[in-house]
Protein backbone atom coordinates (compact mmCIF):
# COMPACT_ATOMS: atom_id res chain seq x y z
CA UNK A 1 -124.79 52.59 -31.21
CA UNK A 2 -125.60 56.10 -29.18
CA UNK A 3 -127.57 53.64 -26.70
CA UNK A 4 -124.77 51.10 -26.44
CA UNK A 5 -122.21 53.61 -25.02
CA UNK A 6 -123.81 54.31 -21.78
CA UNK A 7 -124.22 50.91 -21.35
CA UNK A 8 -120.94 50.24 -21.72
CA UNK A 9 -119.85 52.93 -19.86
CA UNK A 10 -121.74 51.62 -16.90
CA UNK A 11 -120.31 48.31 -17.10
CA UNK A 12 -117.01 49.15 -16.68
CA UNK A 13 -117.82 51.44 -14.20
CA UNK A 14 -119.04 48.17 -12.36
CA UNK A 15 -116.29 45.76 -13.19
CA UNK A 16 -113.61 48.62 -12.03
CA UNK A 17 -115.44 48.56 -8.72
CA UNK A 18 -115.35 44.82 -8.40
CA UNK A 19 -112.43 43.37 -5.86
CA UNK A 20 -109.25 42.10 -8.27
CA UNK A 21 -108.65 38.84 -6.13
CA UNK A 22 -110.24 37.27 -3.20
CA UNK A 23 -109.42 38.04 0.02
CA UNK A 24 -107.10 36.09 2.27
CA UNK A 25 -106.95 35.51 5.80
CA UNK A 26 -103.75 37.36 7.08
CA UNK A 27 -101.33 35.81 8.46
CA UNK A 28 -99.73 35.63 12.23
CA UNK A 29 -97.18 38.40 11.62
CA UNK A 30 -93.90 36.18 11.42
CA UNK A 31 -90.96 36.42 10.36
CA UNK A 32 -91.17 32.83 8.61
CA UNK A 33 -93.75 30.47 7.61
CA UNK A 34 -93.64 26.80 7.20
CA UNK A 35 -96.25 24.48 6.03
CA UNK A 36 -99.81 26.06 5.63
CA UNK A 37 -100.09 29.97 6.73
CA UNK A 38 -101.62 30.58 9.81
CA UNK A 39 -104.67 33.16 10.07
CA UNK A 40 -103.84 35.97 11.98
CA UNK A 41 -107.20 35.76 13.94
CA UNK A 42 -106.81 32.92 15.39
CA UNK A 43 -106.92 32.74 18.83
CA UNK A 44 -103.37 31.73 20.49
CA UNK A 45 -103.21 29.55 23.34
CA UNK A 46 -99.54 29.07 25.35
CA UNK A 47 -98.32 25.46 25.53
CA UNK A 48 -99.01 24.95 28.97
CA UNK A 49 -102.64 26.02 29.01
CA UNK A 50 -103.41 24.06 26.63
CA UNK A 51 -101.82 20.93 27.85
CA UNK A 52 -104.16 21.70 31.75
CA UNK A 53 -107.19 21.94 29.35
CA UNK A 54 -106.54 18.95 26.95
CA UNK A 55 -109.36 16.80 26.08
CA UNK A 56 -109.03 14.16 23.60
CA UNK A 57 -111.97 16.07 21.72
CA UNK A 58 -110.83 19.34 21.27
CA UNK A 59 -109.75 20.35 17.70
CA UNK A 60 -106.88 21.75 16.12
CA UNK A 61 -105.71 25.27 17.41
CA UNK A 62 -103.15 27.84 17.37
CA UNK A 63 -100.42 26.86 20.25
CA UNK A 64 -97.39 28.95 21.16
CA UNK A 65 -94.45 28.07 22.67
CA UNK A 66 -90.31 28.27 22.43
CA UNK A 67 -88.48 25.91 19.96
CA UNK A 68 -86.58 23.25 21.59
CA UNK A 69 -84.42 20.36 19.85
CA UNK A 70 -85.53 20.07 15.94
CA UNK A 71 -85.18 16.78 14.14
CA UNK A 72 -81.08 16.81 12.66
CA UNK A 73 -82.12 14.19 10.17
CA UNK A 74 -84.51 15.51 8.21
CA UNK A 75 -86.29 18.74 10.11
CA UNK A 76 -89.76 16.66 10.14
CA UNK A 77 -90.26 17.37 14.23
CA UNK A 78 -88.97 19.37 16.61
CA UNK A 79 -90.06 20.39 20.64
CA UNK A 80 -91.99 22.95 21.47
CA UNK A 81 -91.96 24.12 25.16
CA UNK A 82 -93.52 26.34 27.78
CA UNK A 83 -91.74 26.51 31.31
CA UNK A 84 -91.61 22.90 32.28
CA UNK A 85 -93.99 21.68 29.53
CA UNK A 86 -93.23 20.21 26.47
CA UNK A 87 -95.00 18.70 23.52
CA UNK A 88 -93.28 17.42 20.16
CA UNK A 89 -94.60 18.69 17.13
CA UNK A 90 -94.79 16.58 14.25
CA UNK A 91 -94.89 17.50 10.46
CA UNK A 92 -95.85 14.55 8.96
CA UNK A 93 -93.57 15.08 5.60
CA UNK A 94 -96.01 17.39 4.75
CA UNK A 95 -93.22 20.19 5.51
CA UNK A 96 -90.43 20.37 7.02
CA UNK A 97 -88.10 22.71 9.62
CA UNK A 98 -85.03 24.38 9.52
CA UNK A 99 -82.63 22.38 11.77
CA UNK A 100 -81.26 25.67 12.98
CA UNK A 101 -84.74 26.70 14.12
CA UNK A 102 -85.22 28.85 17.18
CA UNK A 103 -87.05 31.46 19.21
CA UNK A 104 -91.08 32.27 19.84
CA UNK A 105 -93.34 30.05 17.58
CA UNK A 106 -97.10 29.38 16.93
CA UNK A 107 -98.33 26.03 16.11
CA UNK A 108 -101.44 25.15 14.46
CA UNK A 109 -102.95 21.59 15.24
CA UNK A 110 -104.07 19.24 17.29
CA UNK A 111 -103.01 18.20 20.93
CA UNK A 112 -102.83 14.79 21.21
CA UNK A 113 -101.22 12.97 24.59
CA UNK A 114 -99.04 9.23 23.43
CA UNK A 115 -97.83 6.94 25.07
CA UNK A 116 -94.41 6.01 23.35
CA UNK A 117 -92.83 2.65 22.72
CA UNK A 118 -89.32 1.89 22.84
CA UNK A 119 -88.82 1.71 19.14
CA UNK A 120 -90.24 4.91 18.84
CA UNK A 121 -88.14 6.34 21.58
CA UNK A 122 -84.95 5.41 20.31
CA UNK A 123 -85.99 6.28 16.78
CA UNK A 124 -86.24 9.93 18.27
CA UNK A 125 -83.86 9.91 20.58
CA UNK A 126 -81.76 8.97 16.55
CA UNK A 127 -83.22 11.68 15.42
CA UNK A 128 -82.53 14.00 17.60
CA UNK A 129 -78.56 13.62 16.54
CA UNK A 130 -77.89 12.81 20.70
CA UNK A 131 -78.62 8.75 20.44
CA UNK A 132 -78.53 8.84 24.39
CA UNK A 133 -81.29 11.57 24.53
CA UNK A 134 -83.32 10.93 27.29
CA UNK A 135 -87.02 10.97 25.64
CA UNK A 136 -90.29 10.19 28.04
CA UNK A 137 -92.40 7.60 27.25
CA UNK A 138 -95.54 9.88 27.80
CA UNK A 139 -95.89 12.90 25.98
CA UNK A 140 -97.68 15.62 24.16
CA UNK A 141 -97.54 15.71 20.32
CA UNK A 142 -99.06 18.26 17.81
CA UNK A 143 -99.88 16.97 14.42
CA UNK A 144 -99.39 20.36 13.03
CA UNK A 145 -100.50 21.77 9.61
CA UNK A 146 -98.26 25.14 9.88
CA UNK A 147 -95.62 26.64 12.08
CA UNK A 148 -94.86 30.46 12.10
CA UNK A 149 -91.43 31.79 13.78
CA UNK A 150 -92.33 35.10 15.92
């Protein structure tokens, strides 16, 4: 039993020294999250570069911008934009937005460039709650996995 102590001793020595939980990546200090959190070391990239160096084979990334118009059906897009560019992020139903969403956000996802067909337009222009919205038939859209308000 004398032998067993130490032992024991030792053990829990160990085991107190262990980590409790696993770390986590941190997240882009934000006010608010939506969808999945975005790590805080990811490198950011503003709208507009990232449209001048799209390539249909780059991946997803982390893409800032201001929040434009935001889907008033249902919160499942809105616009992102950067000076004179502008790109549409989508949710997918995986999450949605707050249709009073506004300010400095970070996107993560992938850059795609559509072209648009007139269903789709006037499904968005719908959804945009201004059915004579003006919406291009070319555009930028990020299938996005999180957003994070600034």
């Amino acid at each position: 039993m004398k032998t067993m102590i130490p032992a024991l001793l030792s053990a829990l020595i160990i085991l107190a020294a262990l980590p409790t939980r696993a770390e986590s990546p941190a997240p882009v200090a934000a006010a608010r999250q939506f969808g999945e959190v975005i790590d805080a070391k990811s490198d950011v990239t503003a709208l507009g570069a990232a449209v001048l160096a799209y390539s249909a084979d780059t991946g997803e990334q982390a893409i800032s911008g201001r929040v434009g118009k935001v889907c008033q059906k249902k919160g499942c897009w809105m616009t992102l934009s950067d000076g004179d560019v502008m790109a549409r992020v989508m949710t997918d139903y995986k999450f949605v937005l707050p249709k009073d969403l506004s300010g400095e956000v970070v996107v993560f996802g992938k850059l795609e460039a559509l072209e648009l067909d007139q269903k789709e337009i006037a499904h968005l222009a719908k959804d945009s709650g201004k059915p004579d919205a003006h919406i291009e038939s070319r555009e930028y859209r990020i299938a996005a996995r999180g957003v994070a308000l600034r």
